[in-house]
PDB file of N, CA and C in Angstrom:
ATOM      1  N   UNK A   1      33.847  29.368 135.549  1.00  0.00           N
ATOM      2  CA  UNK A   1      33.589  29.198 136.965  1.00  0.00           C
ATOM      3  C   UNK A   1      34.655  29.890 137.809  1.00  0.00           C
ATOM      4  N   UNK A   2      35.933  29.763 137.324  1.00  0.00           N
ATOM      5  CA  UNK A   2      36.439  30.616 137.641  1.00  0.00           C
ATOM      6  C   UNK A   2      36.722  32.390 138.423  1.00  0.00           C
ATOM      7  N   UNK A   3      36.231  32.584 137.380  1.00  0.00           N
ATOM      8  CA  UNK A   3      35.768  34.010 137.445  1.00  0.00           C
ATOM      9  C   UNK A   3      34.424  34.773 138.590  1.00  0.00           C
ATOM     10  N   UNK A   4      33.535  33.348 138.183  1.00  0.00           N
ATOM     11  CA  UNK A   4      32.789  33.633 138.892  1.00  0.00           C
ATOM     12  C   UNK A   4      33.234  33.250 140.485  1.00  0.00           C
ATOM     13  N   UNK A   5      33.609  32.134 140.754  1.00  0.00           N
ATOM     14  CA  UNK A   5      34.140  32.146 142.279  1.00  0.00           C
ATOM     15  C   UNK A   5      35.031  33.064 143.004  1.00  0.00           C
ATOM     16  N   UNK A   6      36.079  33.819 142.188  1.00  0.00           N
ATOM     17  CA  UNK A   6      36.875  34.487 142.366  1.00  0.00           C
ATOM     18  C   UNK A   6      35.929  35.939 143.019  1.00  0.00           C
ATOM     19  N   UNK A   7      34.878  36.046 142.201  1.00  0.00           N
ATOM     20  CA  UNK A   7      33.763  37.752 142.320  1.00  0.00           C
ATOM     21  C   UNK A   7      33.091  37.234 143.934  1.00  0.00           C
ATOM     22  N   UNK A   8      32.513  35.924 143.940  1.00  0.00           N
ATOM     23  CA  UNK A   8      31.392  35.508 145.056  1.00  0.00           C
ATOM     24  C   UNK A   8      32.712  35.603 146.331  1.00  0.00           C
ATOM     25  N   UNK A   9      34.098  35.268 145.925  1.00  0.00           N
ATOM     26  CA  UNK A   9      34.829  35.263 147.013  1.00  0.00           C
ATOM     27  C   UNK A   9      34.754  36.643 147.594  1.00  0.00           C
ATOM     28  N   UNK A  10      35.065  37.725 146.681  1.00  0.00           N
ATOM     29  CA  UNK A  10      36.129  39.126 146.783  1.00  0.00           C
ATOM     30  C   UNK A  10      34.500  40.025 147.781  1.00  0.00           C
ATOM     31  N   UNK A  11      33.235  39.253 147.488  1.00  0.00           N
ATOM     32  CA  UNK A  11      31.920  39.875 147.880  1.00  0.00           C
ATOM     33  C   UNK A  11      31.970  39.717 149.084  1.00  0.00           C
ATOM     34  N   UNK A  12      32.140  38.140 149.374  1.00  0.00           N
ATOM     35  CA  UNK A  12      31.908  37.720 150.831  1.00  0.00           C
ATOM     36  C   UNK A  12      33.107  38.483 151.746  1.00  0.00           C
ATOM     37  N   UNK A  13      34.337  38.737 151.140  1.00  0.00           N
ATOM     38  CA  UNK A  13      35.857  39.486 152.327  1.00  0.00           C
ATOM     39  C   UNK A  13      34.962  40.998 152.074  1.00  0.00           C
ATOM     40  N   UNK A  14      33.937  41.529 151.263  1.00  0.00           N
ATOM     41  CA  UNK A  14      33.808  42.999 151.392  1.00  0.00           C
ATOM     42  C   UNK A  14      32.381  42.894 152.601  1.00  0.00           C
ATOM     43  N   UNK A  15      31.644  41.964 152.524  1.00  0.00           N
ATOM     44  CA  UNK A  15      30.557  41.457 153.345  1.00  0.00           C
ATOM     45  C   UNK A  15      31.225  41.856 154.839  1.00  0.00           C
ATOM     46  N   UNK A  16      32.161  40.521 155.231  1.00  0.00           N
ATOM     47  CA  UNK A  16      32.545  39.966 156.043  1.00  0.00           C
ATOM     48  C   UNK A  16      33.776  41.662 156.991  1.00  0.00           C
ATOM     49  N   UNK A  17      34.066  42.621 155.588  1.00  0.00           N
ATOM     50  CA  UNK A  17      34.659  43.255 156.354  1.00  0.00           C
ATOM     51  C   UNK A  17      33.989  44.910 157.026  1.00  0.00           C
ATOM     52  N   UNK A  18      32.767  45.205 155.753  1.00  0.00           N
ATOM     53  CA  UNK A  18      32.337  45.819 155.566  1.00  0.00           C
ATOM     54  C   UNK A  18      30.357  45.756 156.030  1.00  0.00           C
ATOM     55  N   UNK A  19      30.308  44.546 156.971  1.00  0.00           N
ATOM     56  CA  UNK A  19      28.822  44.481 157.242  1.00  0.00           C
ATOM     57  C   UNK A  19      27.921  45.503 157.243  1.00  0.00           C
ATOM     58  N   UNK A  20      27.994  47.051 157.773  1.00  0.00           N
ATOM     59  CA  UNK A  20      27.217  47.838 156.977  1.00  0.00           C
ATOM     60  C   UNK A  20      27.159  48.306 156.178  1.00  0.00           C
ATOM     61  N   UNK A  21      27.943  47.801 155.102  1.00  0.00           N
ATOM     62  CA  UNK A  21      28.114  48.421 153.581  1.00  0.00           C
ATOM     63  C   UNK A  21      27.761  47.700 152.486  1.00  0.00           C
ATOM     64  N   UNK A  22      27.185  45.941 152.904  1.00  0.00           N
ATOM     65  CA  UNK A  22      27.715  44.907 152.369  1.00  0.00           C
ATOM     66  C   UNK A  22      26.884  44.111 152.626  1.00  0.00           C
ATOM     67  N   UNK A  23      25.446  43.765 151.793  1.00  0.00           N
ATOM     68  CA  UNK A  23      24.911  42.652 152.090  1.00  0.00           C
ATOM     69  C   UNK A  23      25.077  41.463 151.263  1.00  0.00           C
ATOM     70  N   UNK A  24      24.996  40.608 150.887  1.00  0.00           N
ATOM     71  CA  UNK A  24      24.616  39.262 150.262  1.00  0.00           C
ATOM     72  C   UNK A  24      23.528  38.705 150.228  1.00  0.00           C
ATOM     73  N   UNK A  25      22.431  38.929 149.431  1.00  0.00           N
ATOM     74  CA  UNK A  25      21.235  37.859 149.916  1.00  0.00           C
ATOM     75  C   UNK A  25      20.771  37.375 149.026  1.00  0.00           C
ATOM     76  N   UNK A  26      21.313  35.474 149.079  1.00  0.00           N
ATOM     77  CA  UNK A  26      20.890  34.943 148.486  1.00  0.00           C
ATOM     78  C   UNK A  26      19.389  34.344 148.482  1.00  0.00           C
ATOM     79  N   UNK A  27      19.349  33.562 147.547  1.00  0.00           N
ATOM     80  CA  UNK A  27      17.645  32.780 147.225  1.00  0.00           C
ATOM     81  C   UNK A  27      16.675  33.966 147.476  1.00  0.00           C
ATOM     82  N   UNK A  28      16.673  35.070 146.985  1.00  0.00           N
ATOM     83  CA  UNK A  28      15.540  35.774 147.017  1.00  0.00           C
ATOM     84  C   UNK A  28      15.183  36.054 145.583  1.00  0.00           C
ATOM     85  N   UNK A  29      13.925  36.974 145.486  1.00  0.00           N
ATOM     86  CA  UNK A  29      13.307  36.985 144.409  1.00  0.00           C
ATOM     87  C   UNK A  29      13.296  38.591 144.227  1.00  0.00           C
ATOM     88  N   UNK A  30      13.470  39.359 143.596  1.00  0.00           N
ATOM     89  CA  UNK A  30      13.626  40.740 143.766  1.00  0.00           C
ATOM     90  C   UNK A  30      11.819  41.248 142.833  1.00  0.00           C
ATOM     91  N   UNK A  31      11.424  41.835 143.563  1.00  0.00           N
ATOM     92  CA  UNK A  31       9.707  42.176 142.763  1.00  0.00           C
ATOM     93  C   UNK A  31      10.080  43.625 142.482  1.00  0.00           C
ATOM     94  N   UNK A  32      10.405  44.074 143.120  1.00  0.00           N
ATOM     95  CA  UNK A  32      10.086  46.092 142.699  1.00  0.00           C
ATOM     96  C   UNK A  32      11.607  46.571 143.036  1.00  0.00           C
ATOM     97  N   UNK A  33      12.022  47.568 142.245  1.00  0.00           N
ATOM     98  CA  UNK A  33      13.115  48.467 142.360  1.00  0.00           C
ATOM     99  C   UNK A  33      12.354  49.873 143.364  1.00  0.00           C
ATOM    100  N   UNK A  34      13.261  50.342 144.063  1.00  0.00           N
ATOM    101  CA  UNK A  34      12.759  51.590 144.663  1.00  0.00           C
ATOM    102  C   UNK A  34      13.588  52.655 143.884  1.00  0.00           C
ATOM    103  N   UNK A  35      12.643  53.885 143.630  1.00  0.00           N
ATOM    104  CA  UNK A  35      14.000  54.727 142.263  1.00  0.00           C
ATOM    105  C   UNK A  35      13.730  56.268 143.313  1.00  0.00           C
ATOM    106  N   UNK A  36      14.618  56.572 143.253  1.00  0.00           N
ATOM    107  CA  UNK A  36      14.824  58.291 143.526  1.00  0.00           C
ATOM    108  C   UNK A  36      15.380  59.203 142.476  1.00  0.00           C
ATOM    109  N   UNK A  37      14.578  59.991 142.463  1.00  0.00           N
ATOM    110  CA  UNK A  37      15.329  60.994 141.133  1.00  0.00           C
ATOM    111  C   UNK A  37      15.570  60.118 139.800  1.00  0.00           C
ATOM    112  N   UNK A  38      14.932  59.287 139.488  1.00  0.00           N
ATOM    113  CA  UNK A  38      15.353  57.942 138.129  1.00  0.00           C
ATOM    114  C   UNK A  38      16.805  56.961 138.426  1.00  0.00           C
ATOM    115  N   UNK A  39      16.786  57.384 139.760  1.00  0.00           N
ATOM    116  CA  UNK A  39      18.354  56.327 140.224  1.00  0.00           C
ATOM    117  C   UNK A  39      17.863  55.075 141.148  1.00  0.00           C
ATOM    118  N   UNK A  40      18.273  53.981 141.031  1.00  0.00           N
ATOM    119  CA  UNK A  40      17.736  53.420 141.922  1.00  0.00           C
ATOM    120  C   UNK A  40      18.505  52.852 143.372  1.00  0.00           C
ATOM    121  N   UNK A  41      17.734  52.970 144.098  1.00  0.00           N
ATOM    122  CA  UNK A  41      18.020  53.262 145.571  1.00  0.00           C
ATOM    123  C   UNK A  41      17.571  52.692 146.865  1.00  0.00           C
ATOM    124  N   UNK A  42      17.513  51.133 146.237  1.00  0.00           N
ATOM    125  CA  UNK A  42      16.716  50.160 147.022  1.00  0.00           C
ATOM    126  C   UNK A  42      16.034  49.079 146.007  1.00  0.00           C
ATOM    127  N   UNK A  43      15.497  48.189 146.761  1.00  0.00           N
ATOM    128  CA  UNK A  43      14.473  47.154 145.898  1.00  0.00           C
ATOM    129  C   UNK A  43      13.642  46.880 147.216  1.00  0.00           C
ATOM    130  N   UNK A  44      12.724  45.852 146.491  1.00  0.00           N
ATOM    131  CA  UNK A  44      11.653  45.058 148.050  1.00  0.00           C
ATOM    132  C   UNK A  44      11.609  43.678 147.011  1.00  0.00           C
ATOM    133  N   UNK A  45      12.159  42.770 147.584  1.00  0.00           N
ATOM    134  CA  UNK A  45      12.142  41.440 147.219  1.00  0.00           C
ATOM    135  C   UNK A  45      11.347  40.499 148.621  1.00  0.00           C
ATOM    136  N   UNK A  46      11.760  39.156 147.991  1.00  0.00           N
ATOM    137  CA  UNK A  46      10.885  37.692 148.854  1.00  0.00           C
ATOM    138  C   UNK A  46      11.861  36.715 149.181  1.00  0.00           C
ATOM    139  N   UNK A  47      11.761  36.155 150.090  1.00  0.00           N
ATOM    140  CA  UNK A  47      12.986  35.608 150.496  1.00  0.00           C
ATOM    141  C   UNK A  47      12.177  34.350 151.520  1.00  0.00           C
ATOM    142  N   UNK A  48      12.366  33.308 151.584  1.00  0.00           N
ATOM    143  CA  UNK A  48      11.370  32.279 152.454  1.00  0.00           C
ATOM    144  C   UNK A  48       9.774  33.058 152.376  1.00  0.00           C
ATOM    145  N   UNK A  49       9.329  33.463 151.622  1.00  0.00           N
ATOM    146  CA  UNK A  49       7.767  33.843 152.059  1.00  0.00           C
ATOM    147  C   UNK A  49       7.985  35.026 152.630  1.00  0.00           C
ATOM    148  N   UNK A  50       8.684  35.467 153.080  1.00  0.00           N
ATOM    149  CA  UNK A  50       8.050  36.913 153.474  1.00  0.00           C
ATOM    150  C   UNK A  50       8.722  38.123 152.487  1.00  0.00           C
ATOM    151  N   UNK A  51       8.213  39.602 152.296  1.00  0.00           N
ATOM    152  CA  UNK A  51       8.747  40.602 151.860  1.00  0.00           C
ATOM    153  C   UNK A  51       9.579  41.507 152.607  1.00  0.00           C
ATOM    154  N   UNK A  52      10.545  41.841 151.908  1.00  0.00           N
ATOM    155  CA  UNK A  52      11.848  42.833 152.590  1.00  0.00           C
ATOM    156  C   UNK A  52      11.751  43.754 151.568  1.00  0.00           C
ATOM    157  N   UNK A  53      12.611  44.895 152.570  1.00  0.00           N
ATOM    158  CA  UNK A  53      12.851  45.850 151.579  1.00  0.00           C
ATOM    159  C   UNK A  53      14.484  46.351 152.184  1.00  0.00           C
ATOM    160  N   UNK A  54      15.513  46.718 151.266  1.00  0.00           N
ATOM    161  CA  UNK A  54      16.803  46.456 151.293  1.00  0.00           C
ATOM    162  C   UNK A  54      17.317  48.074 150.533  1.00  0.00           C
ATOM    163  N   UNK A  55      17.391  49.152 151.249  1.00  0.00           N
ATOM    164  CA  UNK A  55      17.807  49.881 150.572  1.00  0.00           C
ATOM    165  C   UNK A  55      19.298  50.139 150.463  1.00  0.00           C
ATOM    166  N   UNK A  56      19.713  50.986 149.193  1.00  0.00           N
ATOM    167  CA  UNK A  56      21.080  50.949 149.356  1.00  0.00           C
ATOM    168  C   UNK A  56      21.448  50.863 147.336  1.00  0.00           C
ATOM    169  N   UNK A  57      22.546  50.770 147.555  1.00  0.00           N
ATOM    170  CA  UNK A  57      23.065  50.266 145.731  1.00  0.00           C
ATOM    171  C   UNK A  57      22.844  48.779 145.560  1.00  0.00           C
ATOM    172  N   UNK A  58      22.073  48.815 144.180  1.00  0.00           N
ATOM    173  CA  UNK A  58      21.500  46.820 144.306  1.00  0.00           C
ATOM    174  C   UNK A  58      22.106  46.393 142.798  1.00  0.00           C
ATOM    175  N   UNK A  59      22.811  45.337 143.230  1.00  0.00           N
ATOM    176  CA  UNK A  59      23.460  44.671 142.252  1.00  0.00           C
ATOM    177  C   UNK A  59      22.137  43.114 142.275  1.00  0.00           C
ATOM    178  N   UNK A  60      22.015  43.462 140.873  1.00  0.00           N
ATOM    179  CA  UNK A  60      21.183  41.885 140.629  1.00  0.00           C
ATOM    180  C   UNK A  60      21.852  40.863 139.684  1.00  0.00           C
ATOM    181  N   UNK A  61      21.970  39.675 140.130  1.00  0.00           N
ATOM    182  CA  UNK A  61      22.543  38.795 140.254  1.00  0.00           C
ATOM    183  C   UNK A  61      21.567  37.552 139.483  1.00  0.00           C
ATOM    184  N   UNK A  62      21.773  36.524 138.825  1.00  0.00           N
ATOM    185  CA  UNK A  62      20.897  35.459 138.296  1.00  0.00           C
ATOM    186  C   UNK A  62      21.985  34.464 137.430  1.00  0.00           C
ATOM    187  N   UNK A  63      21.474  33.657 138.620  1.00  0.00           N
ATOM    188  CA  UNK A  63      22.236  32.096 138.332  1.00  0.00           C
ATOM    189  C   UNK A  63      23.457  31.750 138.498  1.00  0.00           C
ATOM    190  N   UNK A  64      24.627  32.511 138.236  1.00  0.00           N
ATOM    191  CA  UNK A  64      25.840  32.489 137.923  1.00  0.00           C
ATOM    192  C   UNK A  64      26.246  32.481 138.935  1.00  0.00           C
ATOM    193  N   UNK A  65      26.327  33.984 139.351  1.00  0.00           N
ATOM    194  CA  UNK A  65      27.087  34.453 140.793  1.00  0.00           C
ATOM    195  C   UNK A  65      26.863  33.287 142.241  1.00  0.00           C
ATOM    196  N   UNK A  66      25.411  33.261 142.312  1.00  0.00           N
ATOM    197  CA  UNK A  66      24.877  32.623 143.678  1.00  0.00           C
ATOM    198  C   UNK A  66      25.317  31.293 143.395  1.00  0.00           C
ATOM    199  N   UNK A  67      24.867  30.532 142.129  1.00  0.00           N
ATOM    200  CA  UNK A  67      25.398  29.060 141.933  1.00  0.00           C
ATOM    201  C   UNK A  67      23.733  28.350 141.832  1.00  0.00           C
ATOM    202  N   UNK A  68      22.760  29.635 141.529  1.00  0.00           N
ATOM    203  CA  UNK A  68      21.398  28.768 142.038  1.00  0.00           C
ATOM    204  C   UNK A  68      20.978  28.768 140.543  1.00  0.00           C
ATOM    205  N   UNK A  69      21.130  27.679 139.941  1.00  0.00           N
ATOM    206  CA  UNK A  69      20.317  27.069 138.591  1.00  0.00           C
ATOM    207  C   UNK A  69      18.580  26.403 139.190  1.00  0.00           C
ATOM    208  N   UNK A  70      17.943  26.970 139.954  1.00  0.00           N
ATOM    209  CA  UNK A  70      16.584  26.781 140.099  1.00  0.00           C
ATOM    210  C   UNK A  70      15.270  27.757 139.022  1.00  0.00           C
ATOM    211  N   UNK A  71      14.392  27.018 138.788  1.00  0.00           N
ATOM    212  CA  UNK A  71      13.877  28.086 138.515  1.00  0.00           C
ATOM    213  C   UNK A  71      13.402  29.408 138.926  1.00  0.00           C
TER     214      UNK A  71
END
């Protein structure tokens, strides 16, 4: 747990310093990767019911990081 609080901390000071560089979004559901050239370069996930799409470098995340043991 450690480790992991230490990463969710160091995210939120790059978030918090870096807001257009830097999202966080938790409780979503990620459905499709967006790929350019075989790189990928976005996703479109679900988040309360509706669909987004979030381009950029996507780090995916499950269970650990966020703290969400849901199914």
């Amino acid at each position: 747990m450690t480790i992991t609080y230490a990463g969710i901390q160091m995210m939120e000071m790059v978030e918090e310093k870096y807001p257009d560089r830097c999202k966080i979004i938790t409780k979503a559901k990620v459905n499709e990767l967006v790929f350019e050239n075989k790189k990928v370069v976005g996703c479109y996930y679900d988040k309360a019911g509706e669909r987004h799409k979030q381009m950029g470098p996507v780090i995916l995340c499950c269970g650990g990081f966020g703290a969400d043991f849901s199914n």
